[in-house]
Protein backbone atom coordinates (compact mmCIF):
# COMPACT_ATOMS: atom_id res chain seq x y z
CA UNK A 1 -35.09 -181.55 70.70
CA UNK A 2 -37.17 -184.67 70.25
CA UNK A 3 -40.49 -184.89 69.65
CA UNK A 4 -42.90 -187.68 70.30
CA UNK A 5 -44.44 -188.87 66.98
CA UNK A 6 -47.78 -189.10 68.68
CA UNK A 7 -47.17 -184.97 69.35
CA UNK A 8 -45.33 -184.38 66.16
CA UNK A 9 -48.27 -186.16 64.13
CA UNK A 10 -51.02 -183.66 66.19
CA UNK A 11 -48.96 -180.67 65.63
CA UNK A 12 -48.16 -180.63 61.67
CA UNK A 13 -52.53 -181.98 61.52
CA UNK A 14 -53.31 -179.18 63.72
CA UNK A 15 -54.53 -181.32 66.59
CA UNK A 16 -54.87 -179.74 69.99
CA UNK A 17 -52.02 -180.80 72.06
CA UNK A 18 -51.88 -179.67 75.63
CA UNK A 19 -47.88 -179.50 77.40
CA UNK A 20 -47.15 -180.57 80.76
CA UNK A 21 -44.23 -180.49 83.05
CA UNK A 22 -41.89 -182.92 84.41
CA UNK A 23 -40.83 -181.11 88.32
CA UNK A 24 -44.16 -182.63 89.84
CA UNK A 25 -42.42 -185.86 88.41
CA UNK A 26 -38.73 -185.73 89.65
CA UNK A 27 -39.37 -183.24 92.81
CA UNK A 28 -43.61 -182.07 93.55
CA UNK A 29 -44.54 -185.99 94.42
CA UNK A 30 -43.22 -189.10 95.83
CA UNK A 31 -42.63 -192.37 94.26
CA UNK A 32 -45.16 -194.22 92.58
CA UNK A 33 -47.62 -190.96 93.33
CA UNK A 34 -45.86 -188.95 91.12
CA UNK A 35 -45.48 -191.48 87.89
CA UNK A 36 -49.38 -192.33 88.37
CA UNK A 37 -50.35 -188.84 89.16
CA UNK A 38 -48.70 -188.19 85.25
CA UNK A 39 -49.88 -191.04 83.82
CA UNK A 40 -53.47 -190.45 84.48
CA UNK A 41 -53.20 -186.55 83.61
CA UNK A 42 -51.97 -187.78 79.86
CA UNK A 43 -54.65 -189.82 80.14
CA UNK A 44 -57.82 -187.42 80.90
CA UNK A 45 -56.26 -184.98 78.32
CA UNK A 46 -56.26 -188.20 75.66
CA UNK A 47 -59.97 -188.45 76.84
CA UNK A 48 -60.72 -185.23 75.81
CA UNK A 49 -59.54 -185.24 72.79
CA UNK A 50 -56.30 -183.58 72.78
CA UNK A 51 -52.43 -185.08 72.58
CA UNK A 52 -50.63 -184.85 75.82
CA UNK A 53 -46.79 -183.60 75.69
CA UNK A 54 -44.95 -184.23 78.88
CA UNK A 55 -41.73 -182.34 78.98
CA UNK A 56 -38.11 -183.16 80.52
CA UNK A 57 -34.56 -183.13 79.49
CA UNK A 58 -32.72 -186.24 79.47
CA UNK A 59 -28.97 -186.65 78.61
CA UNK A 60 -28.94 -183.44 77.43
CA UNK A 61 -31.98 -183.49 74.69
CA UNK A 62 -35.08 -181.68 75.51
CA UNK A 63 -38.37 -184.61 75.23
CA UNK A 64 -41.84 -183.43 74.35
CA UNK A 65 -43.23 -186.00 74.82
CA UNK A 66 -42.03 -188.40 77.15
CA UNK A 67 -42.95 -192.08 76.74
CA UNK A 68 -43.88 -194.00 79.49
CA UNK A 69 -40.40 -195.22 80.32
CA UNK A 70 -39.40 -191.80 79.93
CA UNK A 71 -41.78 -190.93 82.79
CA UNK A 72 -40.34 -193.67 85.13
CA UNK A 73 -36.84 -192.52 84.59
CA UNK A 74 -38.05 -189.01 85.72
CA UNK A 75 -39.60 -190.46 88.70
CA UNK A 76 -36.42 -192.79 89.55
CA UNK A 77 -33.18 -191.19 88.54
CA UNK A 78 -31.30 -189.06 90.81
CA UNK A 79 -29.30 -185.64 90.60
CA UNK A 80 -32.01 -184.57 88.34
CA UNK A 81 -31.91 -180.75 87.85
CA UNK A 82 -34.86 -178.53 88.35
CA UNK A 83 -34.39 -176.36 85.02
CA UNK A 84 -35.82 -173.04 84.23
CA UNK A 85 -34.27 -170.24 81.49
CA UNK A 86 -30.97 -169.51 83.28
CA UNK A 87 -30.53 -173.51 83.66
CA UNK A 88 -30.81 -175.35 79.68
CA UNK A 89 -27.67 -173.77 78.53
CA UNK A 90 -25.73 -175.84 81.24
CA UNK A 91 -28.18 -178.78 81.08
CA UNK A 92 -28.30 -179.36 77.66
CA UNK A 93 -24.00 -178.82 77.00
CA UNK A 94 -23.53 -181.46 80.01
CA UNK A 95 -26.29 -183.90 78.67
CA UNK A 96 -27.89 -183.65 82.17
CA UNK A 97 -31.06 -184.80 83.57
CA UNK A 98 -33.69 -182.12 84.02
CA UNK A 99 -37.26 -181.67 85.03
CA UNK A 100 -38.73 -178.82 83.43
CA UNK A 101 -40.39 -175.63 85.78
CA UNK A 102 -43.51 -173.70 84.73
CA UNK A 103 -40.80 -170.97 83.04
CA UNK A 104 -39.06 -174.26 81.73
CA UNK A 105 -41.60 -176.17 80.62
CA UNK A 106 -42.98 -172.80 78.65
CA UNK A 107 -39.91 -172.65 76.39
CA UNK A 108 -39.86 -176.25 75.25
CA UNK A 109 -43.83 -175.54 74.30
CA UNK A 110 -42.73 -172.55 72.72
CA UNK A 111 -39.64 -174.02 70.21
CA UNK A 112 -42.57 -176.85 69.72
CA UNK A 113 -45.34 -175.02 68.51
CA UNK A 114 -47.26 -175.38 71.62
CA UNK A 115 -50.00 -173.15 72.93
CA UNK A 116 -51.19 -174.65 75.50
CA UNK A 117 -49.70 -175.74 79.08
CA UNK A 118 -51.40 -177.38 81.72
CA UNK A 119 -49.85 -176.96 85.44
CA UNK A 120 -50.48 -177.21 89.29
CA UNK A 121 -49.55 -174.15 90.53
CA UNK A 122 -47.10 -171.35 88.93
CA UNK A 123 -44.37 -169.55 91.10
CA UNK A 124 -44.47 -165.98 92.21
CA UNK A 125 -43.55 -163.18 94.24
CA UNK A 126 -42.50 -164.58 97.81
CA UNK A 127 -43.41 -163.38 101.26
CA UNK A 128 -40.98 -161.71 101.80
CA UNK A 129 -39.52 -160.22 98.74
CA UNK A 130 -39.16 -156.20 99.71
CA UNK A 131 -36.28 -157.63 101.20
CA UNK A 132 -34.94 -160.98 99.59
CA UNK A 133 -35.92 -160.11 95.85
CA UNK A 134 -36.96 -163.46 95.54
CA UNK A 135 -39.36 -163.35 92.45
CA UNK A 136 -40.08 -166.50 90.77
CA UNK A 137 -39.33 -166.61 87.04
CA UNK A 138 -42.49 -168.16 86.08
CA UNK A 139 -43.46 -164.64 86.23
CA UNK A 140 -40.85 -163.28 83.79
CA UNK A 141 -41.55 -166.22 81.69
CA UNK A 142 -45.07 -165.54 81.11
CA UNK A 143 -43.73 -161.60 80.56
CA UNK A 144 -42.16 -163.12 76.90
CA UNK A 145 -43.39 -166.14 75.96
CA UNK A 146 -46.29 -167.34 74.11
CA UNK A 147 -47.64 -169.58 75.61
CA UNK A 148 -51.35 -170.16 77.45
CA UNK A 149 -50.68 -171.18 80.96
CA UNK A 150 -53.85 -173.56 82.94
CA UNK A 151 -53.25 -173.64 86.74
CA UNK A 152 -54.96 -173.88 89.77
CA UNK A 153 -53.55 -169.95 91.01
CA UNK A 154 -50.21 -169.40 92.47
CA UNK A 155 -49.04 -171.51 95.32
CA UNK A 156 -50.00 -170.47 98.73
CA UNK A 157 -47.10 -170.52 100.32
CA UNK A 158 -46.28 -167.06 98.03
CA UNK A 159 -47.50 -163.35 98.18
CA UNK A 160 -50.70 -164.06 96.27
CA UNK A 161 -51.27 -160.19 95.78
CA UNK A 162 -48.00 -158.88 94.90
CA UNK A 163 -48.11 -161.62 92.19
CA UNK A 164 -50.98 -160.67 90.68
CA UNK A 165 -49.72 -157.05 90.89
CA UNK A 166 -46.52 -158.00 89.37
CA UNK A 167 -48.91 -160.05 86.21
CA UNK A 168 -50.44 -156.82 85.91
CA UNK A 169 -47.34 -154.58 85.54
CA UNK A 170 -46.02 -157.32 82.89
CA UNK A 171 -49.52 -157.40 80.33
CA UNK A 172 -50.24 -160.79 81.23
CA UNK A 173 -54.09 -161.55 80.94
CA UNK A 174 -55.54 -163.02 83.77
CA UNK A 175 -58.50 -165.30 83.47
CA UNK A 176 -60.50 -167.28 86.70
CA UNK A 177 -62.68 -170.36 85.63
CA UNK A 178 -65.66 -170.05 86.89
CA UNK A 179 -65.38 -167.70 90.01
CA UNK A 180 -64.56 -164.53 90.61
CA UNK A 181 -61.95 -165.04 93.16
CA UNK A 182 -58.96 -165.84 92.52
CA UNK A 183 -57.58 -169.38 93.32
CA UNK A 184 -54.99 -170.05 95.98
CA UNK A 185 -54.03 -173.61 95.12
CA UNK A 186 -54.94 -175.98 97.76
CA UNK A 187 -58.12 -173.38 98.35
CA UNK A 188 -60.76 -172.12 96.32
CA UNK A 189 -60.34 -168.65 98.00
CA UNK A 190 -57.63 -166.18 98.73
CA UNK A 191 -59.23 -163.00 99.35
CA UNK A 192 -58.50 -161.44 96.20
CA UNK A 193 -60.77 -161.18 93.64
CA UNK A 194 -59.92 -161.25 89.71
CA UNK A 195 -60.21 -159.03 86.84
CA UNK A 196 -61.45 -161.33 84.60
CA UNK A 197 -64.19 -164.69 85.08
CA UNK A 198 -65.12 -166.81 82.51
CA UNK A 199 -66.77 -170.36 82.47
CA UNK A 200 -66.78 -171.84 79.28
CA UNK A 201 -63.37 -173.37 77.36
CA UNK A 202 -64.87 -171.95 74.24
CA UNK A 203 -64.61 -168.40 75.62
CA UNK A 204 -60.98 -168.30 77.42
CA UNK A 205 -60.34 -170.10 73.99
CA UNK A 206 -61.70 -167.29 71.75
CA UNK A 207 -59.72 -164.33 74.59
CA UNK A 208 -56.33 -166.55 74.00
CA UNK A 209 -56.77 -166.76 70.04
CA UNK A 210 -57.43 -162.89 69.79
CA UNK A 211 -54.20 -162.12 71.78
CA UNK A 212 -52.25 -163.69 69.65
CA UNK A 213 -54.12 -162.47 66.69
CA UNK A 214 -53.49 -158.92 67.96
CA UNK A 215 -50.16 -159.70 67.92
CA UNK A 216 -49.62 -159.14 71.64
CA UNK A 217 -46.61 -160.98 72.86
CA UNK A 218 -46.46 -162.70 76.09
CA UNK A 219 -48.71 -165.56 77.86
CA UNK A 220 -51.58 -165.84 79.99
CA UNK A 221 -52.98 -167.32 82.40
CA UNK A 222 -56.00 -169.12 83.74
CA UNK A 223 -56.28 -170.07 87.21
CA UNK A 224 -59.07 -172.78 87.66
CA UNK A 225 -59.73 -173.58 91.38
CA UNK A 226 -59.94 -176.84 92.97
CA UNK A 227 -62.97 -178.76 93.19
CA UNK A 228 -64.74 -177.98 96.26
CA UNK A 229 -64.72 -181.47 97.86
CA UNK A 230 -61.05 -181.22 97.59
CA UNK A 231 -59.99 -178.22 98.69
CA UNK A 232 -57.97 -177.68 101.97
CA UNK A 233 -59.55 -173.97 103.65
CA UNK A 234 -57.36 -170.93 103.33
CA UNK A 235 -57.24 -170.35 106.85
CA UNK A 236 -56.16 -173.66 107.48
CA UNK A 237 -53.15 -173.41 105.22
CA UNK A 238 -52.29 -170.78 106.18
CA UNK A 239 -51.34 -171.55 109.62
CA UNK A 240 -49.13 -174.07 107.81
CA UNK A 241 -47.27 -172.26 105.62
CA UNK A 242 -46.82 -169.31 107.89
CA UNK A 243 -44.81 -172.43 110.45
CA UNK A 244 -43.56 -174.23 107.17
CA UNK A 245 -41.72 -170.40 106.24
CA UNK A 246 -40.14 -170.25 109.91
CA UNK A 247 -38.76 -173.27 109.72
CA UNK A 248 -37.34 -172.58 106.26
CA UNK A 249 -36.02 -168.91 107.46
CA UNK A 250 -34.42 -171.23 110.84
CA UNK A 251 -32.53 -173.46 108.43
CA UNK A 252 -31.18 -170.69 106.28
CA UNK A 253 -32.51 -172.34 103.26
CA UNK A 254 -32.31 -169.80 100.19
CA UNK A 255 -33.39 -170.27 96.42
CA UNK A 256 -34.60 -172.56 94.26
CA UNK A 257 -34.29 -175.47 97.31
CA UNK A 258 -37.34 -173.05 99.04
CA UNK A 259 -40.07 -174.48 97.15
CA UNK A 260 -39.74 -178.47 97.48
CA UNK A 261 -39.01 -177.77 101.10
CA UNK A 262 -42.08 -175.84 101.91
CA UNK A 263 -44.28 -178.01 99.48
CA UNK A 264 -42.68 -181.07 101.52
CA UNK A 265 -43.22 -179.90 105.03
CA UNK A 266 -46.48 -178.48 103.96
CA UNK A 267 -47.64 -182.38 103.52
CA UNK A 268 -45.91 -183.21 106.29
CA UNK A 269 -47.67 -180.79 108.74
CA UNK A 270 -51.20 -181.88 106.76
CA UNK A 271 -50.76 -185.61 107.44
CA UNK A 272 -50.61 -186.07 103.73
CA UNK A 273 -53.49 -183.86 102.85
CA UNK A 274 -51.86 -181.13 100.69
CA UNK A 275 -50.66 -184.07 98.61
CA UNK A 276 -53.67 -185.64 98.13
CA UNK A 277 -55.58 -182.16 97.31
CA UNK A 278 -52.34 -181.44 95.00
CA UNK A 279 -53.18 -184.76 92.72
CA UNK A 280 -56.78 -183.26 92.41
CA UNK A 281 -55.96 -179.70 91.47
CA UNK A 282 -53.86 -180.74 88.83
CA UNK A 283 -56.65 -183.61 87.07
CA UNK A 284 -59.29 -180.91 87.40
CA UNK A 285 -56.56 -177.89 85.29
CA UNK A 286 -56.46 -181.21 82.91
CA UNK A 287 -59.80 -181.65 81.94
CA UNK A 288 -60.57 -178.01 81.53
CA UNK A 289 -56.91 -177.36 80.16
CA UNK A 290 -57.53 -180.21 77.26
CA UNK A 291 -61.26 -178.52 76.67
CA UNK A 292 -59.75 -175.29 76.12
CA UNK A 293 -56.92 -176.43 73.72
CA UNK A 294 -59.61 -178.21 71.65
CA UNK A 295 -61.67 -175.69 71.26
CA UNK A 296 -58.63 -173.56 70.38
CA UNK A 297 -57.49 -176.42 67.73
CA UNK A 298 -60.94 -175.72 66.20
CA UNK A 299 -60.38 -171.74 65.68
CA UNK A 300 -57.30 -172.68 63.88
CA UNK A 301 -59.21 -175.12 61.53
């Protein structure tokens, strides 16, 4: 593992440093959309006053930390592997590329000292899944690691409430920003309402510091939803994804290839939209992401 002075230097001073991951680099976003989309999320978090930590896998050593060269390379290079748990062992022995999931991007955090992790979406429990099994391992992920998870909900194109039933089942603490309904992604709403809303970084950062304190293993998550002006209507989507899922049931496509080929024909069948919308979910989970990890710096002080 490397670490990026600038990250290693805010880590050993106690600095709040905030993780991020490299998929919405190397498969969520076109090229340039995807290298400026990450450059301006390190950015905002720098703003804030925390220490961004981009992570990715290249030739075989995990980064956190990527430099800005490091980002283009993500962006640019091909036959780079999506990795999660079941894929470093392979990845790292080969001295592969690899673009780190949620699950992925959690254990690099973890072996880092990491606490906080700022995201788009996480995965989930698929439509579906009585039948296919198909459970994302985001979800186990956040079962056994430490680490605090910022996102804007799960993606819509999954079984919103069997996910949050599944979260529940595992111990994972659940935390809305600022509604009490929980996010969908592209849409403030979803139709299912949440357990716990707070609205203040200082609060989620006090809930996330006694879990830990408590000795409770495990990681959490807070969903934040996207800014009004933004968001694409549930309905809407909806009507998307359920034609976006046909197509991908038509094609026989199966696994981890599911995901970037819903998320793709998603923007496709929006003329763009989802795209767009996705850029501004994951800047708004930034700046509340960095606030939180400051104030959590500050508990630790």
């Amino acid at each position: 593992m490397d670490i990026k002075p600038e990250v290693k230097e805010a880590l050993d001073s106690g600095k709040p440093v905030v993780a991020l991951e490299s998929t919405i680099i190397s498969h969520g976003m076109p090229y340039p959309k995807n290298v400026e989309t990450a450059l301006a999320v390190e950015e905002l978090i720098r703003k804030n006053g925390a220490v961004p930590a981009t992570v990715g896998i290249i030739k075989g050593r995990i980064k956190v930390g990527l430099t800005e060269e490091e980002v283009e390379y993500m962006a640019k290079a091909p036959d780079v592997l999506k990795v999660s748990r079941r894929d470093y062992p392979l990845v790292i022995a080969k001295q592969l590329d690899g673009a780190t999931t949620v699950a992925g991007t959690m254990i690099a955090a973890s072996m880092a000292g990491i606490k906080l992790f700022v995201t788009g979406g996480i995965g989930g429990v698929h439509r579906g899944a009585g039948e296919s099994f198909d459970i994302s391992a985001d979800l186990e992920e956040l079962k056994k690691t430490g680490v605090a998870v910022v996102c804007a909900g799960v993606k819509s194109i999954l079984d919103i409430g069997a996910t949050l039933e599944y979260l529940e089942t595992s111990g994972v603490p659940v935390i809305s920003f600022g509604t009490d309904e929980f996010p969908a992604f592209y849409s403030r709403k979803s139709g299912f309402k949440t357990e716990c809303m707070l609205d203040c970084p200082k609060d989620i950062a006090e809930v996330i510091n006694m879990k830990y304190a408590l000795g409770l293993g495990g990681g959490m998550l807070i969903a934040c939803p996207i800014p009004e002006a933004d968001e694409i209507p549930y309905e809407k989507m909806d009507k998307v994804i359920v034609q976006a899922l046909r197509e991908c049931s038509e094609k026989g496509i199966t696994g981890k290839r599911i995901t970037p080929f819903l998320l793709d024909r998603v923007k496709q069948l929006t003329d763009g939209e989802s795209l767009e919308a996705n850029i501004k979910l994951v800047l708004n989970n930034a700046n509340i992401g960095s606030q939180i990890a400051v104030e959590l710096s500050k508990l630790g002080e």
